[in-house]
Each structure stands twice: as structure tokens, then as C-alpha cells.
N, C-alpha and C. Protein backbone atom coordinates (compact mmCIF):
# COMPACT_ATOMS: atom_id res chain seq x y z
N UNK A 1 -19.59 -43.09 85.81
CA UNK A 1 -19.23 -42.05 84.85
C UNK A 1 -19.40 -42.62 83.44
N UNK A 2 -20.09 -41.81 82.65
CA UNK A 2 -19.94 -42.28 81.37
C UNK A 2 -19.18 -41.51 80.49
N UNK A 3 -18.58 -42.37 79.38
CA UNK A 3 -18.05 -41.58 78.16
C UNK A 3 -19.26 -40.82 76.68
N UNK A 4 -20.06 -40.98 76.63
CA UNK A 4 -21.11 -40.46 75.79
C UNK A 4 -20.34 -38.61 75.84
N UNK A 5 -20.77 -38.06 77.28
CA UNK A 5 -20.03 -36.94 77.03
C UNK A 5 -19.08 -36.33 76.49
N UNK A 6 -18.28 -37.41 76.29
CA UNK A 6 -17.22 -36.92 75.58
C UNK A 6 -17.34 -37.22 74.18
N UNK A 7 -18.39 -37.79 73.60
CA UNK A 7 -18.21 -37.77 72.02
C UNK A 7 -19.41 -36.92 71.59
N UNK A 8 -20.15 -35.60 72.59
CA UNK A 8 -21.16 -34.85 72.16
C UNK A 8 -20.38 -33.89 70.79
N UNK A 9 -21.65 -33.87 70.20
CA UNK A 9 -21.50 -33.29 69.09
C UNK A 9 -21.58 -31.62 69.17
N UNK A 10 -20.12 -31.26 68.55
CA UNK A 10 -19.67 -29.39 68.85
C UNK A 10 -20.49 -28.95 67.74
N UNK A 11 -21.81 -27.93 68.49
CA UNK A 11 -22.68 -27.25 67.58
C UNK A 11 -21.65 -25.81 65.93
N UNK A 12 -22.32 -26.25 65.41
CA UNK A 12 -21.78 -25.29 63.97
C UNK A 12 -21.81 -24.21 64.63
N UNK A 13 -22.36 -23.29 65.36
CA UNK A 13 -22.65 -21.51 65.43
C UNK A 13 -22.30 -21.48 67.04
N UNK A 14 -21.52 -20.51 66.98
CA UNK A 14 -21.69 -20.35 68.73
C UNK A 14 -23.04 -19.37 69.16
N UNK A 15 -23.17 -19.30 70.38
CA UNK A 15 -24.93 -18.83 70.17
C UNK A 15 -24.78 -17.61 69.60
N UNK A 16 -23.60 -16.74 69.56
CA UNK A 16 -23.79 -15.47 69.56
C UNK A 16 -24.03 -15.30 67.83
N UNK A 17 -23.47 -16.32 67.10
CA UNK A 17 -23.37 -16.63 65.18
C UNK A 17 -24.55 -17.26 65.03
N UNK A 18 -25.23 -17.76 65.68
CA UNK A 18 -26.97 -18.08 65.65
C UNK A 18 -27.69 -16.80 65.42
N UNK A 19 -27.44 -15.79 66.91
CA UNK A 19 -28.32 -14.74 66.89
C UNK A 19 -28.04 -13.64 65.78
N UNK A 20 -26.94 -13.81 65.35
CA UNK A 20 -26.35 -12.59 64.23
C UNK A 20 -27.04 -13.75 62.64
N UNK A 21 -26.97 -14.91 62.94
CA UNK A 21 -27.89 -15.46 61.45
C UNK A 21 -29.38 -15.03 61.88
N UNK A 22 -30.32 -15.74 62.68
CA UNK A 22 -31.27 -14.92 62.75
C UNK A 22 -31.82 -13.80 62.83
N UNK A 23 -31.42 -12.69 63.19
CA UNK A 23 -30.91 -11.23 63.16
C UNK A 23 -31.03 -10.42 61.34
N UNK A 24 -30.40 -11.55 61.02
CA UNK A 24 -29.88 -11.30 59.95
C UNK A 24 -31.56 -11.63 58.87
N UNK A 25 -31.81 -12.83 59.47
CA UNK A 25 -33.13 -13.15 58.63
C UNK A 25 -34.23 -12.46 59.01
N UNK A 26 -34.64 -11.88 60.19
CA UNK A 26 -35.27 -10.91 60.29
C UNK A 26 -35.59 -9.79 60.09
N UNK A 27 -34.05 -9.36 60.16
CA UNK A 27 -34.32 -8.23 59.35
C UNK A 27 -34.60 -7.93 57.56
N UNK A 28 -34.21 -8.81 57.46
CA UNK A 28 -34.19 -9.18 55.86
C UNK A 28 -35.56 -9.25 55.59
N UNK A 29 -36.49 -10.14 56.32
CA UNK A 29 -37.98 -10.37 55.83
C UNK A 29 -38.93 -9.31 56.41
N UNK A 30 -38.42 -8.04 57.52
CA UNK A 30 -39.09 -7.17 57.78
C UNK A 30 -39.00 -6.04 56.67
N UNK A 31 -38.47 -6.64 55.30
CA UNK A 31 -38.57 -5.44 54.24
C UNK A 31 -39.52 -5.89 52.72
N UNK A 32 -39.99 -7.49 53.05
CA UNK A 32 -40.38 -7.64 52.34
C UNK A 32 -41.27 -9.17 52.60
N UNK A 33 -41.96 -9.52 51.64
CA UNK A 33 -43.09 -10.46 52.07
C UNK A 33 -42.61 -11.72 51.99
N UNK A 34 -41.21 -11.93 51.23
CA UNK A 34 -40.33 -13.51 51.11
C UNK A 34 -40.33 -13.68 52.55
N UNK A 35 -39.95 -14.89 52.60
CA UNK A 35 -39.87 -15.75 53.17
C UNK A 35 -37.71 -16.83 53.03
N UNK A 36 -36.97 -16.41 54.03
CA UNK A 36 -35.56 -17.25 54.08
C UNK A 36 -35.77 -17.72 55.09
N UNK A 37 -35.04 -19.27 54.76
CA UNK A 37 -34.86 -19.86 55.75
C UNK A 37 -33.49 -20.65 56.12
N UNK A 38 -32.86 -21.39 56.64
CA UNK A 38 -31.43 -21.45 56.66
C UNK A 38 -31.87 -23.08 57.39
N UNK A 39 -31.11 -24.26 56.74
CA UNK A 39 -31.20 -25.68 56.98
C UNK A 39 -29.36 -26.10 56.75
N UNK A 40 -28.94 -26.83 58.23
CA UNK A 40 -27.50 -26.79 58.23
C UNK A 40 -27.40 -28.83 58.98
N UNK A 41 -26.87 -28.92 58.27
CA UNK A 41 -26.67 -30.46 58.67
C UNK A 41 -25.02 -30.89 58.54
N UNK A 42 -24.94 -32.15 58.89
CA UNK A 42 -23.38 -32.35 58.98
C UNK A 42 -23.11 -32.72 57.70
N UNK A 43 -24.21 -33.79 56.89
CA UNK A 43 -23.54 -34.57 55.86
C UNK A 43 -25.04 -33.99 54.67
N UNK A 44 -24.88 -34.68 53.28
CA UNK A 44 -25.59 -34.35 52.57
C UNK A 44 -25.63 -35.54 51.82
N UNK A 45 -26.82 -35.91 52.33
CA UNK A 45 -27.07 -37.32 51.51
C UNK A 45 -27.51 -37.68 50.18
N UNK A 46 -27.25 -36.71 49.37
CA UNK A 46 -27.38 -36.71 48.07
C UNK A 46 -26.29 -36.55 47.14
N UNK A 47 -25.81 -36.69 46.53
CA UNK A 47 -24.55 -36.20 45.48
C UNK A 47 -24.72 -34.40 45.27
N UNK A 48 -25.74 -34.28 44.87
CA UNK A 48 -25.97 -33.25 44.52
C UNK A 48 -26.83 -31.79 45.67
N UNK A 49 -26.14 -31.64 46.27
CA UNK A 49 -26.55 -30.51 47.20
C UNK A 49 -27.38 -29.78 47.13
N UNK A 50 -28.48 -29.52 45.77
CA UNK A 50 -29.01 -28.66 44.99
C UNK A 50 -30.85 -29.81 45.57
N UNK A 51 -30.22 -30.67 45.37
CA UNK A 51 -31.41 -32.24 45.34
C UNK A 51 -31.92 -31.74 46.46
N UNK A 52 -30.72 -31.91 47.68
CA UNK A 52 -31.07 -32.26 49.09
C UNK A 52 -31.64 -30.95 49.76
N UNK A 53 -31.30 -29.74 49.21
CA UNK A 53 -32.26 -28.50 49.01
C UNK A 53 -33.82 -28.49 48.66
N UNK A 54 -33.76 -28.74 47.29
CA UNK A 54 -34.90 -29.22 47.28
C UNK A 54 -36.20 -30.21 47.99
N UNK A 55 -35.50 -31.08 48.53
CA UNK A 55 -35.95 -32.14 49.55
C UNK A 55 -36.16 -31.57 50.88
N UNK A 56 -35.58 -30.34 51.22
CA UNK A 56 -35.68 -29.94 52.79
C UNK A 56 -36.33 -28.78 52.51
N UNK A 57 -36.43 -28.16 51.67
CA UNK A 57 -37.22 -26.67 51.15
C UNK A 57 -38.41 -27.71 51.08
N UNK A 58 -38.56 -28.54 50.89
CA UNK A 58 -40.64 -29.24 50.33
C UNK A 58 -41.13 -29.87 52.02
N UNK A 59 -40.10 -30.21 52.86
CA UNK A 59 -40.23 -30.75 53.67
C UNK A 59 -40.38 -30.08 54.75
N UNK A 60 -40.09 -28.75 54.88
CA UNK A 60 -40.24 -27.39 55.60
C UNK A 60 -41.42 -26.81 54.99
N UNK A 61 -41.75 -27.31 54.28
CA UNK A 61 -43.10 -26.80 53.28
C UNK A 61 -43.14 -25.15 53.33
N UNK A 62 -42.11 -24.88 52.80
CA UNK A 62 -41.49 -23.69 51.82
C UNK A 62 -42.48 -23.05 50.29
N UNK A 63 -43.26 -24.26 49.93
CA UNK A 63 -43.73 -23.98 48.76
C UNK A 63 -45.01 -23.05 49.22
N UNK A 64 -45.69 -23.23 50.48
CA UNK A 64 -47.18 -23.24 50.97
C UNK A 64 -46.78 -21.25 51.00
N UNK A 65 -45.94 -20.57 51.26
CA UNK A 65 -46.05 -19.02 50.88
C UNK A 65 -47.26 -18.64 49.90
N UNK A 66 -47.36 -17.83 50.39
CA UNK A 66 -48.77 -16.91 49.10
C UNK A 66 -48.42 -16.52 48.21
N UNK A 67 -46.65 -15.98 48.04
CA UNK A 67 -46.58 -15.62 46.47
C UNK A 67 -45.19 -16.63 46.03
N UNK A 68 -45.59 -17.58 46.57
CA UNK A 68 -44.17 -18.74 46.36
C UNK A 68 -42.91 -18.09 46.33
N UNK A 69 -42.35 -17.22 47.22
CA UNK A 69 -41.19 -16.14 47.28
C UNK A 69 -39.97 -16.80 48.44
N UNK A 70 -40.30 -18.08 48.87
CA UNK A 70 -39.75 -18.61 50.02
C UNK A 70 -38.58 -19.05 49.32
N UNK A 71 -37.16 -18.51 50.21
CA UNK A 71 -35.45 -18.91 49.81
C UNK A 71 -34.83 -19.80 50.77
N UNK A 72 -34.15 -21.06 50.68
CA UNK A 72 -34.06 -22.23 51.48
C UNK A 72 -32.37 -21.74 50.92
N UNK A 73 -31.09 -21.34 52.24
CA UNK A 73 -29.95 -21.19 52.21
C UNK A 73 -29.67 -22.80 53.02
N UNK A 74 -29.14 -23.75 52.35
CA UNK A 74 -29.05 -25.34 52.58
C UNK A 74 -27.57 -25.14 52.83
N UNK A 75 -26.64 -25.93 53.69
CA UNK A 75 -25.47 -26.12 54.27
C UNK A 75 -25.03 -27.74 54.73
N UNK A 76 -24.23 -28.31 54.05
CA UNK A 76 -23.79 -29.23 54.88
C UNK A 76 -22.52 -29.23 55.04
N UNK A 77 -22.35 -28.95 56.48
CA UNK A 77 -20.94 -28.28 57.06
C UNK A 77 -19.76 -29.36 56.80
N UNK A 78 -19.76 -30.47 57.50
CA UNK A 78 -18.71 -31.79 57.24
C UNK A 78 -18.77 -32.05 55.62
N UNK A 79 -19.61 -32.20 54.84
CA UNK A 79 -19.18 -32.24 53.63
C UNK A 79 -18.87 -31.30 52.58
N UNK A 80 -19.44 -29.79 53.22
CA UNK A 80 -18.31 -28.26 53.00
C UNK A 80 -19.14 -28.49 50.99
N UNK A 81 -20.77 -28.58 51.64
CA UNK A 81 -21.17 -28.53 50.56
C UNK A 81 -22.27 -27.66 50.93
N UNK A 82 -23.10 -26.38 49.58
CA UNK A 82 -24.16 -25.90 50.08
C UNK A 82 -24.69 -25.40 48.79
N UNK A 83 -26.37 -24.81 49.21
CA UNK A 83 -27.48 -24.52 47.87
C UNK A 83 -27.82 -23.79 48.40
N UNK A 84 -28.66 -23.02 46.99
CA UNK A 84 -29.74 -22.01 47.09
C UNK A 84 -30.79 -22.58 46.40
N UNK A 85 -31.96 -22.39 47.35
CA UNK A 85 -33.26 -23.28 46.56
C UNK A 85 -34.17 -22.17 46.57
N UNK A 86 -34.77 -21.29 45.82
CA UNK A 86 -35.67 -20.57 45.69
C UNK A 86 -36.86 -21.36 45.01
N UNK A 87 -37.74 -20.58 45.63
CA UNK A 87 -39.55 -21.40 44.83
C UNK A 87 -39.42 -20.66 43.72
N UNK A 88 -40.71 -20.78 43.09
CA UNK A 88 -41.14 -20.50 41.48
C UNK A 88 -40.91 -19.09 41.28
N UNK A 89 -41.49 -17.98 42.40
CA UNK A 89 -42.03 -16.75 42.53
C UNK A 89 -41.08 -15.58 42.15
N UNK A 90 -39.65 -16.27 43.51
CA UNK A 90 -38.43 -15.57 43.56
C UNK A 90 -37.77 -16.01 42.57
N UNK A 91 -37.65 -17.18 42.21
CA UNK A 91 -36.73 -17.87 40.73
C UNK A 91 -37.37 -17.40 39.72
N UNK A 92 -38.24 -16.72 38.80
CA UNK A 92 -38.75 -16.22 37.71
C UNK A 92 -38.27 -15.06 37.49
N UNK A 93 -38.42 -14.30 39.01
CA UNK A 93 -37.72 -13.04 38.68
C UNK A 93 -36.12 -12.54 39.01
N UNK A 94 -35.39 -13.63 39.66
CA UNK A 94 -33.96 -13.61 39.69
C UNK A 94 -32.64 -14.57 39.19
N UNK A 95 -33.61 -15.41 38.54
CA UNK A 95 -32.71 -16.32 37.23
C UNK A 95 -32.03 -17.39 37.81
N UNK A 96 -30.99 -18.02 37.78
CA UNK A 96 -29.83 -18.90 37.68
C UNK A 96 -28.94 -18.13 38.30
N UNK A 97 -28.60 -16.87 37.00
CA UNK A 97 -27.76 -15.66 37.56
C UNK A 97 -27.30 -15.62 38.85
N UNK A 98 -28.18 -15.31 39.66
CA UNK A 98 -28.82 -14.81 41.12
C UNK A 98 -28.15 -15.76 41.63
N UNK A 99 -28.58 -16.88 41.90
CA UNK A 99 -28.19 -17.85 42.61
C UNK A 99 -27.19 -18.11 42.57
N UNK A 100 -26.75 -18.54 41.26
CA UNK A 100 -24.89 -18.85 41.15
C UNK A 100 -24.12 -17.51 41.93
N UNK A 101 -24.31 -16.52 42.12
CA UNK A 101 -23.15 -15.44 42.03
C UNK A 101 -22.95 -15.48 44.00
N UNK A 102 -24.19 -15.84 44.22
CA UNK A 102 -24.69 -16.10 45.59
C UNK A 102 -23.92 -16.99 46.26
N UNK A 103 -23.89 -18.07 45.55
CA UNK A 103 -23.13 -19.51 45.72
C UNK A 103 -21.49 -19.43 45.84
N UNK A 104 -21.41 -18.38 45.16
CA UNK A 104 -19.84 -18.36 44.58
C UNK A 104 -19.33 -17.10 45.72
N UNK A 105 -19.90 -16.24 46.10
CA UNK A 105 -19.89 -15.02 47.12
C UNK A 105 -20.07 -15.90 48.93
N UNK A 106 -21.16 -16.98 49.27
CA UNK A 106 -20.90 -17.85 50.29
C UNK A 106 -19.53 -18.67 50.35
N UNK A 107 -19.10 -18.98 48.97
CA UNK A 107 -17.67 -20.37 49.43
C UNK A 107 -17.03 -19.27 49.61
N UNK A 108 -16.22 -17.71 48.85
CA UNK A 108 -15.75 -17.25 49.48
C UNK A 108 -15.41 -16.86 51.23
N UNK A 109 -16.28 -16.86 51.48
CA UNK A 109 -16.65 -16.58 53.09
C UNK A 109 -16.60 -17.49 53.50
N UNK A 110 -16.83 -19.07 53.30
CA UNK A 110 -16.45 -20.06 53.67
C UNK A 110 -15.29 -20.64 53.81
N UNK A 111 -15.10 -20.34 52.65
CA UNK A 111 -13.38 -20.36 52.31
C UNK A 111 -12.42 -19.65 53.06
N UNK A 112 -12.83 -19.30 53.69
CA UNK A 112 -11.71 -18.35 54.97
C UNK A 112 -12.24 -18.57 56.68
N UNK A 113 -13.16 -19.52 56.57
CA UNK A 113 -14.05 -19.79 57.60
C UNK A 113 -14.31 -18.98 58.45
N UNK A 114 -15.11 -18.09 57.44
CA UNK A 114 -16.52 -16.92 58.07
C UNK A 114 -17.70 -17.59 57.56
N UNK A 115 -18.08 -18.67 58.54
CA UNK A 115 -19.18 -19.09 57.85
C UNK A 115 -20.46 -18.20 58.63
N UNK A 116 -20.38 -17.88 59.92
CA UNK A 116 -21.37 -16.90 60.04
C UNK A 116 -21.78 -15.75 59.55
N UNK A 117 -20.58 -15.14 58.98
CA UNK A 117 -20.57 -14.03 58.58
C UNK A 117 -20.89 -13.59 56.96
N UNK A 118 -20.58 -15.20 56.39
CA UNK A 118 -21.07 -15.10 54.61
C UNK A 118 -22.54 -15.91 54.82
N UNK A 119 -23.00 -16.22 56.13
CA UNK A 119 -24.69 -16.35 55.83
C UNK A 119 -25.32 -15.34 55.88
N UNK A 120 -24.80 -14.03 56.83
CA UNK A 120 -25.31 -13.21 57.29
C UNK A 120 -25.27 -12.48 55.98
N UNK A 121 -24.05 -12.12 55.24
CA UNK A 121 -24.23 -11.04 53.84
C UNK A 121 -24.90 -12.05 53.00
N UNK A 122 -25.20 -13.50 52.32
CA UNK A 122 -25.60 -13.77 51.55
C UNK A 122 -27.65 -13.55 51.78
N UNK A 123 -27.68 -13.95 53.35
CA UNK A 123 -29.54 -13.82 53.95
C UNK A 123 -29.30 -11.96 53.11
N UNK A 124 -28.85 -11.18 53.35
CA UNK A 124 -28.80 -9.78 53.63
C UNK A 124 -29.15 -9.94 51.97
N UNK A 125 -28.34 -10.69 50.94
CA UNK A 125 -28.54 -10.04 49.54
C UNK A 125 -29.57 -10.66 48.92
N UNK A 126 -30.21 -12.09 49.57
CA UNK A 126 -31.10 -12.24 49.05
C UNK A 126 -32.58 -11.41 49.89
N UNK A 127 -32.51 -11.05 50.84
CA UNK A 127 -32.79 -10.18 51.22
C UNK A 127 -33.43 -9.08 50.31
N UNK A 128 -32.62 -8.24 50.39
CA UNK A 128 -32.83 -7.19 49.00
C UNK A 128 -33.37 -7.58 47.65
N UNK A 129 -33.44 -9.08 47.17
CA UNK A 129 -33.65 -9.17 46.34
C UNK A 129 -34.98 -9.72 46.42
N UNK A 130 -35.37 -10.09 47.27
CA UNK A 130 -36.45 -10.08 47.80
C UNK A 130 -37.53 -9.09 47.55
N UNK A 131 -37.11 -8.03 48.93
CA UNK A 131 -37.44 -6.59 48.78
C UNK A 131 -37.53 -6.00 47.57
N UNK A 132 -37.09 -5.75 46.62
CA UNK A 132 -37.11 -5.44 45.11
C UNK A 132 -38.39 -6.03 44.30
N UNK A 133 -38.64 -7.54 43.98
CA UNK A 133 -39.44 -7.65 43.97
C UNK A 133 -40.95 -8.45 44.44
N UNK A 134 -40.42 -8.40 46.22
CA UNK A 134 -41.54 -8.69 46.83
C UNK A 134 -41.90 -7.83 48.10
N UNK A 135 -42.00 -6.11 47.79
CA UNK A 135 -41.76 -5.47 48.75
C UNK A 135 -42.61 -5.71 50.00
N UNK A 136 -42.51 -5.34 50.99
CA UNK A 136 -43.28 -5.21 52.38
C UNK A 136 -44.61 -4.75 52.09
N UNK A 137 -45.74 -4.94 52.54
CA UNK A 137 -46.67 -4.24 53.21
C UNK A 137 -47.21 -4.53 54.25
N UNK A 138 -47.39 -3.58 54.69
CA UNK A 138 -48.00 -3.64 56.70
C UNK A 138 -49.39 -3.89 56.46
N UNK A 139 -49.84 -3.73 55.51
CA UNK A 139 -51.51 -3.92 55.88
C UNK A 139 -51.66 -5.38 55.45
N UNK A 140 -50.81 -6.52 54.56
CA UNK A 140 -51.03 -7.68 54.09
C UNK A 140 -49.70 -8.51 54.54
N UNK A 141 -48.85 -8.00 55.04
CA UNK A 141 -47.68 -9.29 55.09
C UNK A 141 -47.88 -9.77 57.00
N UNK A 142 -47.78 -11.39 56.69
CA UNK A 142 -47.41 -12.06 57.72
C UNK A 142 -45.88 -12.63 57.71
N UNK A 143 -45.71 -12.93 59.01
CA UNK A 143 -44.44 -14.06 58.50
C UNK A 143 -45.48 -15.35 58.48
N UNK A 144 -44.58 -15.93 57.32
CA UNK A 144 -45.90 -17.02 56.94
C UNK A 144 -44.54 -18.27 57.34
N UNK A 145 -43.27 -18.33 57.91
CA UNK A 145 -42.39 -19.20 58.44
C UNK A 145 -41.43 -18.66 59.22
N UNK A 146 -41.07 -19.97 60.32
CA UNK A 146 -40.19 -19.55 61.45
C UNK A 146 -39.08 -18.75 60.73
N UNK A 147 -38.20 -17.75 61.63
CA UNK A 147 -36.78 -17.65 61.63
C UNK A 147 -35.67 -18.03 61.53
N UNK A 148 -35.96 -19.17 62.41
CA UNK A 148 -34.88 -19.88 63.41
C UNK A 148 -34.11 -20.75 62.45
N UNK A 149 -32.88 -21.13 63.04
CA UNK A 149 -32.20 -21.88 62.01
C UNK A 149 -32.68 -23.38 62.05
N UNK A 150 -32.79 -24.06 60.79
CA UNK A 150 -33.08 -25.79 61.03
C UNK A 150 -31.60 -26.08 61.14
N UNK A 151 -31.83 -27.07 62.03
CA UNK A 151 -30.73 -28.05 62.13
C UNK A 151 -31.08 -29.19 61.75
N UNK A 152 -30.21 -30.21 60.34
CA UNK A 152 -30.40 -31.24 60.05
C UNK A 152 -29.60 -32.48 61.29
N UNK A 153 -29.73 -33.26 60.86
CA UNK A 153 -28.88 -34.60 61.33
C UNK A 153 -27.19 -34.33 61.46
């Protein structure tokens, strides 16, 4: 018998808070040509949460979108730290603004530990903001990146 089993690591989402985050990102990018993606790790090896966003948005190669519209929702659960990394496309036309109010609307929901449930409304508003100004079209949009959630380390 071994002990390993007993020090497995308890996943962040139960499956059913997986399928309601992806759910959530799908439907969100079936209204428009962005591109969200959701990267959740235990720790954040940077001081700055914003960095280590950046570092996993380039490394998911987030930038390679056609109208650089790709949104990286970054999480590190044990250190109860998290970002919004938008590319050039979506950041020109939704500011600082955008992001901060975003940031501050997730710790709420965190802050009461709905963390499935403030990814799901925050994917949903960037979502829309998306849609606004990167609407859908059926004759030119691909998904140009997975759904699925990354899991860091």
C-alpha cells in the first residue's frame, strides 16, 4: 500500500464548475470573434500577478489571433491572487477601466467563495465586451483557441 494517495492534489472545480466555466466561454465566443481563455494554478511565481499573465497569455500564444482580441482570465488559487491580460486589439478599445472594474467584480465573488460562479459572470462580461467590439461573423470567424480550462502547476 502506498501513501502518495493520500497526498493527491484536490482539483479547484468540481467537474460540474469546469463545465459551467467552459459553457460559459463558449458561449461567450459564439457571439463574437475574441478569443478567452482561463489559466488556474496553485501558486504565482511572480510578485506581480499581472507579469505571470502576461507570461502564460504569450506562452498559450494568445497573441497569434487575427485581430489580437484574445482575453487570458489568470488565477492563482493558493495564493488568492488573479489578472486580466488582454492583447493590443481588445485593450485599445476597453482601457484599464475595463479591466480594473473586472478585477474588483471577480474578488467579490471570490470573496465569498463563488469562485465558479464569478468566472462564469466575469468570461460572460468580457464576453460582451468582446461582442461589442469584435462582433461574430459566420462567414469569417474560426475559433482560432481551445476552450478548455489551462491548468498551471
Amino acid at each position: 500500500m502506498s501513501l502518495f494517495p493520500l497526498f493527491k492534489k484536490k482539483p479547484f472545480f468540481t467537474a460540474e464548475e469546469q463545465a459551467q466555466i467552459v459553457a460559459a466561454i463558449g458561449a461567450s465566443e459564439k457571439q463574437t470573434s475574441g478569443e478567452i481563455r482561463l489559466f488556474v494554478e496553485s501558486r504565482c511565481k511572480f510578485v506581480d500577478p499581472l507579469e505571470r499573465a502576461a507570461e502564460a497569455f504569450h506562452k498559450l500564444k494568445m497573441e497569434a489571433t487575427k485581430e489580437r482580441n484574445g482575453v487570458l482570465v489568470y488565477v492563482a488559487m493558493k495564493d488568492r491572487q488573479l489578472a486580466l491580460f488582454g492583447d493590443k486589439g481588445i485593450h485599445e478599445k476597453v482601457g484599464d477601466a475595463f479591466w480594473n472594474e473586472q478585477v474588483k467584480k471577480m474578488l467579490s465573488h471570490f470573496n465569498a467563495n463563488d469562485y465558479a460562479g464569478g468566472l462564469e459572470r466575469i468570461i460572460t462580461e468580457i464576453g460582451e465586451a468582446l461582442r461589442t467590439h469584435f462582433p461574430y461573423d459566420k462567414d469569417t470567424d474560426t475559433n482560432e483557441l481551445p476552450d478548455d480550462i489551462v491548468f498551471g502547476r
